[in-house]
C-alpha atoms as a PDB file:
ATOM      1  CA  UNK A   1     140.760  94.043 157.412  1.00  0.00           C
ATOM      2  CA  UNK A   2     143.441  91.728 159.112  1.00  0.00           C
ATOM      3  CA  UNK A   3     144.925  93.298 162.530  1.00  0.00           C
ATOM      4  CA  UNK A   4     147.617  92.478 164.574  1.00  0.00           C
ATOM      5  CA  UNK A   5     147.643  93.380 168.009  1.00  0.00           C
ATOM      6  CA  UNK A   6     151.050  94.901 170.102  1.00  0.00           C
ATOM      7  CA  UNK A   7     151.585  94.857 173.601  1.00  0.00           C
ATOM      8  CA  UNK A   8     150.924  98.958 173.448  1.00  0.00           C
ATOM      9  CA  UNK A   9     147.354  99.546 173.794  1.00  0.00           C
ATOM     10  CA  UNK A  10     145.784 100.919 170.496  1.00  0.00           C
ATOM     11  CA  UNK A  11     148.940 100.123 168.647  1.00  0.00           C
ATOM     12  CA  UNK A  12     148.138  97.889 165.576  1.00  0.00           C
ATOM     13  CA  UNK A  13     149.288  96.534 162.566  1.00  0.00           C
ATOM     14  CA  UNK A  14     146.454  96.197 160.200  1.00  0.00           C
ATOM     15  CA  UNK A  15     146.413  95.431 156.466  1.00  0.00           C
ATOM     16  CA  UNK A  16     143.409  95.154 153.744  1.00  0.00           C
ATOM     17  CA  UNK A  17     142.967  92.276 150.804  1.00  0.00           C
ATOM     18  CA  UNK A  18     144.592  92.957 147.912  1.00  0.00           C
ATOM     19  CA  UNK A  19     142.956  92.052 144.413  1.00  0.00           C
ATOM     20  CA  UNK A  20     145.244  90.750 142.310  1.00  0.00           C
ATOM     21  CA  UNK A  21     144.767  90.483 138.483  1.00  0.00           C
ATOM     22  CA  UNK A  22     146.822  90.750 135.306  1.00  0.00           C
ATOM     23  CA  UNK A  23     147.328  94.703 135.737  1.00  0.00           C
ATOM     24  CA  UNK A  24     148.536  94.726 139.045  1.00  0.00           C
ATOM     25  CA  UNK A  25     146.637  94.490 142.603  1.00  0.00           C
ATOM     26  CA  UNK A  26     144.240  96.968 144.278  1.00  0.00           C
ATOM     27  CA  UNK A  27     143.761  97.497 147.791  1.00  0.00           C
ATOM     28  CA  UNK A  28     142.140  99.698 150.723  1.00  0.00           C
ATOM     29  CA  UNK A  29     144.930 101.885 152.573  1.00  0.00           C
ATOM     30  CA  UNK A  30     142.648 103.489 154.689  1.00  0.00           C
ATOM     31  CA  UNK A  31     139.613 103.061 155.607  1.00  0.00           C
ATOM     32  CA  UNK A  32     137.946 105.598 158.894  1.00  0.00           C
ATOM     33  CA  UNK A  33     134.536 103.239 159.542  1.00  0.00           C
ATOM     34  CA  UNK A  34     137.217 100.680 159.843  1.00  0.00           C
ATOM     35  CA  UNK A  35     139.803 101.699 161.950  1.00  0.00           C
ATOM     36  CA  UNK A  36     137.675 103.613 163.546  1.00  0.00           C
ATOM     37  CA  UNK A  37     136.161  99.820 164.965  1.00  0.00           C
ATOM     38  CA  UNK A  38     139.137  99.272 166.668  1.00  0.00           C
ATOM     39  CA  UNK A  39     140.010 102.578 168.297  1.00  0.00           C
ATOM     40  CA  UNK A  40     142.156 104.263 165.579  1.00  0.00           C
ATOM     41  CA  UNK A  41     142.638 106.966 163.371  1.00  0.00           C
ATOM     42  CA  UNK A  42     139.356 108.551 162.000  1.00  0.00           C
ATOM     43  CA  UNK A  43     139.912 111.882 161.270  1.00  0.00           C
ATOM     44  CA  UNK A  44     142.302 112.955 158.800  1.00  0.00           C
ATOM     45  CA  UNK A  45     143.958 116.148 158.785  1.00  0.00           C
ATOM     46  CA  UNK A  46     146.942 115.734 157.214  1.00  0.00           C
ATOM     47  CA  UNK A  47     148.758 113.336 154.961  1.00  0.00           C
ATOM     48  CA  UNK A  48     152.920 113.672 155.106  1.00  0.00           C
ATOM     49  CA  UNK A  49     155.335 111.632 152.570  1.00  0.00           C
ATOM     50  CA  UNK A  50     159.039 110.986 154.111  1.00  0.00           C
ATOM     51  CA  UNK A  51     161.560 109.816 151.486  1.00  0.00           C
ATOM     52  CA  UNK A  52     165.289 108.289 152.991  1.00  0.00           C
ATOM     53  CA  UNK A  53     167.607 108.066 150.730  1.00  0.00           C
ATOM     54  CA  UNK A  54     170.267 105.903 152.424  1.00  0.00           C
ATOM     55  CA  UNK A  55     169.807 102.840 153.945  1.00  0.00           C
ATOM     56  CA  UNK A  56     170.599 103.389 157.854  1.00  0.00           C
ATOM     57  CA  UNK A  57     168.343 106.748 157.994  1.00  0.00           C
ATOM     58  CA  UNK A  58     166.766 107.257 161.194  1.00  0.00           C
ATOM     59  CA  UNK A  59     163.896 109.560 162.205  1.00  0.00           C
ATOM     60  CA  UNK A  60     161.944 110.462 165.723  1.00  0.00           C
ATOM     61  CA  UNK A  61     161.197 109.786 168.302  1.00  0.00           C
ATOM     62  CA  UNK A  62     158.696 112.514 167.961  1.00  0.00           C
ATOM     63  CA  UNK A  63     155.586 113.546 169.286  1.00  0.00           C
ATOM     64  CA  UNK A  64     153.167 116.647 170.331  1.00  0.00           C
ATOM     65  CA  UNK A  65     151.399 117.529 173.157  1.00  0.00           C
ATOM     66  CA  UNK A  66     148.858 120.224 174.755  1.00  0.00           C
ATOM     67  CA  UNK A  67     145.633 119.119 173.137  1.00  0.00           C
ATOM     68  CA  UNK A  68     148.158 118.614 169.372  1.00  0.00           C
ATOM     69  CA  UNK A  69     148.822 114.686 169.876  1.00  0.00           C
ATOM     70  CA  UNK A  70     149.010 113.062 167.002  1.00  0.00           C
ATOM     71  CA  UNK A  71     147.620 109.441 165.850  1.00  0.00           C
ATOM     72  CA  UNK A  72     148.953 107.966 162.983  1.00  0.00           C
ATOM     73  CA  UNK A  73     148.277 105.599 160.151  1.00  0.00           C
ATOM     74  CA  UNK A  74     151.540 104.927 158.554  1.00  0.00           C
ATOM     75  CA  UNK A  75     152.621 102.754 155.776  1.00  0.00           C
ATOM     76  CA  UNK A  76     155.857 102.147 153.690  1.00  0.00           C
ATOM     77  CA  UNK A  77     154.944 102.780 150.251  1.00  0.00           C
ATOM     78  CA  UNK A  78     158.922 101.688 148.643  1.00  0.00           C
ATOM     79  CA  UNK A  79     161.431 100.001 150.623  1.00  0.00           C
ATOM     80  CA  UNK A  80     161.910  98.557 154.394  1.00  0.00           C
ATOM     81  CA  UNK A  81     161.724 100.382 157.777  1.00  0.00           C
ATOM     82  CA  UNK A  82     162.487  99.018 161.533  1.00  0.00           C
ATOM     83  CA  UNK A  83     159.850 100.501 163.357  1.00  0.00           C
ATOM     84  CA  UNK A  84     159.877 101.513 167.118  1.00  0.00           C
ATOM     85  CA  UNK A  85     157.171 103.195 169.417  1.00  0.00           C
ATOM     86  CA  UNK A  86     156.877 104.082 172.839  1.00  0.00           C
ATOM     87  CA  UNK A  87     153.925 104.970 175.040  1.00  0.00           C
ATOM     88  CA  UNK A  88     154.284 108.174 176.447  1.00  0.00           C
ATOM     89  CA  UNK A  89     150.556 108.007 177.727  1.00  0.00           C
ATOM     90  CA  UNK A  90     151.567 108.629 181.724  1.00  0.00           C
ATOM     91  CA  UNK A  91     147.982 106.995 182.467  1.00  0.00           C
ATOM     92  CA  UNK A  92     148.075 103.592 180.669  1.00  0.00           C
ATOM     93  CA  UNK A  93     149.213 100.458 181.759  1.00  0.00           C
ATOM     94  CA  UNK A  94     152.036 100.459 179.128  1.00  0.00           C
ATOM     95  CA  UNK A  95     153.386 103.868 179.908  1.00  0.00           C
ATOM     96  CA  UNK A  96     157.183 104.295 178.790  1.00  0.00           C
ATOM     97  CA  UNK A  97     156.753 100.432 177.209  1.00  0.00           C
ATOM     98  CA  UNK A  98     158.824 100.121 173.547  1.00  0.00           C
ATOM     99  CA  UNK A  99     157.293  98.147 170.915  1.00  0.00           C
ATOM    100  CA  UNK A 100     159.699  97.269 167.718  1.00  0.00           C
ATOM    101  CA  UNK A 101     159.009  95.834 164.545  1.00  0.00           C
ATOM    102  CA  UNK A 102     159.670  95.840 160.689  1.00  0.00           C
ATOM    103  CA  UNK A 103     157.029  97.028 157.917  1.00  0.00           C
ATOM    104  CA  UNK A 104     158.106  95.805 154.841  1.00  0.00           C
ATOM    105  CA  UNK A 105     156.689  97.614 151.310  1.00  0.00           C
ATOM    106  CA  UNK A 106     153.014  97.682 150.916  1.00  0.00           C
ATOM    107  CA  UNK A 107     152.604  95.093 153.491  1.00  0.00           C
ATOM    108  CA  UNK A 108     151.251  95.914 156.825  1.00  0.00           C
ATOM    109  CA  UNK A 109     150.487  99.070 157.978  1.00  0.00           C
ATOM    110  CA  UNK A 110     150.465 100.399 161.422  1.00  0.00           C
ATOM    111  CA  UNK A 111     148.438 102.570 163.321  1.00  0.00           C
ATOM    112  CA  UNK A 112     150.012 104.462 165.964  1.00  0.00           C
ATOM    113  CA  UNK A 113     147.779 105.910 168.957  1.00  0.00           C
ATOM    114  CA  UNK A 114     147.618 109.597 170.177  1.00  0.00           C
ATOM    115  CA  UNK A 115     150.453 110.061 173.174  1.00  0.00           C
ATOM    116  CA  UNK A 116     152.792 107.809 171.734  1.00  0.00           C
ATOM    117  CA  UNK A 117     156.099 108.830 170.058  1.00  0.00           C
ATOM    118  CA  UNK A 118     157.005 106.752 166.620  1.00  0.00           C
ATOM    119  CA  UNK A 119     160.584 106.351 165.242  1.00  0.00           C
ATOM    120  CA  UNK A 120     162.407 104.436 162.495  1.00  0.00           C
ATOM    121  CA  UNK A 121     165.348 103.361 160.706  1.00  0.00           C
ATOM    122  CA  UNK A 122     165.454 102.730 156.995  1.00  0.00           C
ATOM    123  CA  UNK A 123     166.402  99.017 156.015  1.00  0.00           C
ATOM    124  CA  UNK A 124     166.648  99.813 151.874  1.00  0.00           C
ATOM    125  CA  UNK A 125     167.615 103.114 150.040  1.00  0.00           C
ATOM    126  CA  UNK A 126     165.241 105.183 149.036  1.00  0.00           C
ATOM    127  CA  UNK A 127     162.331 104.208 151.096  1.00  0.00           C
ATOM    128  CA  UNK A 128     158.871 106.266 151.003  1.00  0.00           C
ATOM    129  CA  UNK A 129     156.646 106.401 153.777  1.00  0.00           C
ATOM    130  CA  UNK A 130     153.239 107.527 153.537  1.00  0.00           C
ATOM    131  CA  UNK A 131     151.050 108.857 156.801  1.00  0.00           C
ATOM    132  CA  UNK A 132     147.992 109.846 158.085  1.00  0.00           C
ATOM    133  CA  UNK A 133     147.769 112.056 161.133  1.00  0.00           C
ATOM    134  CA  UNK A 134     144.604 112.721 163.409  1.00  0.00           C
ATOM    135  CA  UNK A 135     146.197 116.594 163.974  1.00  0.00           C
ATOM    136  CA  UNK A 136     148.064 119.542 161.952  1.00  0.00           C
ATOM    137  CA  UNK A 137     151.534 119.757 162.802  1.00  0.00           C
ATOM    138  CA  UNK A 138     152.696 122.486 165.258  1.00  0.00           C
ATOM    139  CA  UNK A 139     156.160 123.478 165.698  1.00  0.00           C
ATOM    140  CA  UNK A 140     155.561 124.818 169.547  1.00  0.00           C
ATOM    141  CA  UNK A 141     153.717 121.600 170.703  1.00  0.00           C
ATOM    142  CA  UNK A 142     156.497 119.551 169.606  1.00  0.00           C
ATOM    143  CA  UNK A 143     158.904 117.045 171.284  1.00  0.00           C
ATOM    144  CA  UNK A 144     161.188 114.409 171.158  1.00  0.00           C
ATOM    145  CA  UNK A 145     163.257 111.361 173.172  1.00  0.00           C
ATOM    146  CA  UNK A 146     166.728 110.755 171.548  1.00  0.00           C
ATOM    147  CA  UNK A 147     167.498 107.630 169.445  1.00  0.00           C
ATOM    148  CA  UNK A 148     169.952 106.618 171.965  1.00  0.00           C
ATOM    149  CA  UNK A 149     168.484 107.751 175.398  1.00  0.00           C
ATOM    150  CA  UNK A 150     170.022 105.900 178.289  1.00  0.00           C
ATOM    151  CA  UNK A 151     166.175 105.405 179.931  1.00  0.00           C
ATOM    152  CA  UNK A 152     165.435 103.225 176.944  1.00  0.00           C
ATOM    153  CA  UNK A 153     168.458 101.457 175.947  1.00  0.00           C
ATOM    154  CA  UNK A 154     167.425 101.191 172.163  1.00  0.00           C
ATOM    155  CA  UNK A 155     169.066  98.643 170.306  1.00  0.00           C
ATOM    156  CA  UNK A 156     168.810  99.625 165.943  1.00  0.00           C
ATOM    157  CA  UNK A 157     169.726  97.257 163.344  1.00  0.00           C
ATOM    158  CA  UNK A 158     171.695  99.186 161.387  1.00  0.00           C
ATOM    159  CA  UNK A 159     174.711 101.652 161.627  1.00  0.00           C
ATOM    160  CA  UNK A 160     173.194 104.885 161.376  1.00  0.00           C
ATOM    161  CA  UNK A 161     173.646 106.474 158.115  1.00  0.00           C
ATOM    162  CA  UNK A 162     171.899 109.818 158.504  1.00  0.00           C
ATOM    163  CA  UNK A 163     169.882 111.657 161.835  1.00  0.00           C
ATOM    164  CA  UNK A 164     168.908 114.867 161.737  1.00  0.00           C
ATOM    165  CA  UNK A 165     170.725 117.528 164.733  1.00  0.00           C
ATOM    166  CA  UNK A 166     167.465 117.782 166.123  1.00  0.00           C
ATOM    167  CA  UNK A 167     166.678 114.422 166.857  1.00  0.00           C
ATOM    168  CA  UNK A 168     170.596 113.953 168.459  1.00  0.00           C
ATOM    169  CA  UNK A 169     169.675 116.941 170.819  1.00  0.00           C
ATOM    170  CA  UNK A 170     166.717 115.928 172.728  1.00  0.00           C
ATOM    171  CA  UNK A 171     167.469 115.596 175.893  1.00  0.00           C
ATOM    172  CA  UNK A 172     167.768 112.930 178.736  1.00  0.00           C
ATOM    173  CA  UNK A 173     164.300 111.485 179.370  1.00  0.00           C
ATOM    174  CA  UNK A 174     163.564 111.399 183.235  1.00  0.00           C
ATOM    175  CA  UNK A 175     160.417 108.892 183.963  1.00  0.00           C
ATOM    176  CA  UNK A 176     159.592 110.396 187.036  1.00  0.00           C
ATOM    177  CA  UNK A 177     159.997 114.191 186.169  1.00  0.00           C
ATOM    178  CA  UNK A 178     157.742 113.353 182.353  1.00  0.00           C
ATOM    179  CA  UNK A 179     154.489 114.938 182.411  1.00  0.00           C
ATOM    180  CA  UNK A 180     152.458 112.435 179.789  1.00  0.00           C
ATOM    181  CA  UNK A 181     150.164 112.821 177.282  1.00  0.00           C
ATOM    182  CA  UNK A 182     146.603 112.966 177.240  1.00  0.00           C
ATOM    183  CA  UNK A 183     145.457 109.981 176.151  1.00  0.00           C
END
């Protein structure tokens, strides 16, 4: 497995060799005594598909908390995806710290720690993204920091196309008033 490291601690990019022959190319796309080696996801409980139709798409910033964080192995099955986390993790060293970067079709994957909050923007039409996640999804331990909160100052590449009215309504995130994840 090849890894790339991030300035968020436990947030990687990793990818496994591909075989290439006349039919095609095989590869790994998860692996838990693997990832497991390097502090990520090992236990699966569910696996969630997001198709974006329109190029410009943006989902999160999402997360859960009270014992229902989330890690995540995610990887972009068709199409192109700018990628953001932040650490919401109020006990590590890279608390409220943004990491950004693009994940390109059946390229790199990335793993996403528990207490951190994932977003993205579609690149191409019609992109697929395929995840892992360490926890089952629950509706009451769920929250969110808006795609344009002034705390962050995100900068997107794109125009955005389509957002859900959730993710528009999160509210202001105040550093010093956020609880944190466990970590």
């Amino acid at each position: 497995m090849e890894i790339k490291t991030t300035s968020i601690e436990g947030l990687i990019l990793f990818r496994f060799p591909k075989f290439v022959d006349e039919r095609g190319f095989f590869s790994r796309n998860f692996c838990a005594d693997s990832l497991q080696q390097v502090g990520g996801l090992s236990i699966v409980s569910q696996a969630n598909l997001s198709l974006n139709v329109e190029i410009g798409t943006l989902r999160g910033f999402h997360f859960q908390s009270g014992g229902y964080e989330e890690a995540k192995t995610v990887t972009v099955l068709s199409g192109a995806v700018h990628y953001k986390v932040i650490d919401l993790r109020k006990n590590s060293k890279t608390f409220a710290l943004v990491e950004s970067f693009d994940l390109n079709e059946l390229e790199w994957s990335v793993q996403v720690p528990r207490g951190c909050a994932p977003a993205f923007q579609t690149l191409k039409p019609n992109t697929l993204l395929h995840y892992y996640v360490s926890h089952p999804y629950s509706a009451k331990h769920e929250g969110g920091i808006r795609f344009n909160d002034p705390c962050f100052n995100f900068k997107w590449p794109l125009e955005i196309s389509a957002i859900s009215t959730r993710d528009q309504g999160f509210p202001d995130f105040n550093i010093n008033n956020f609880p944190g994840l466990m970590r």
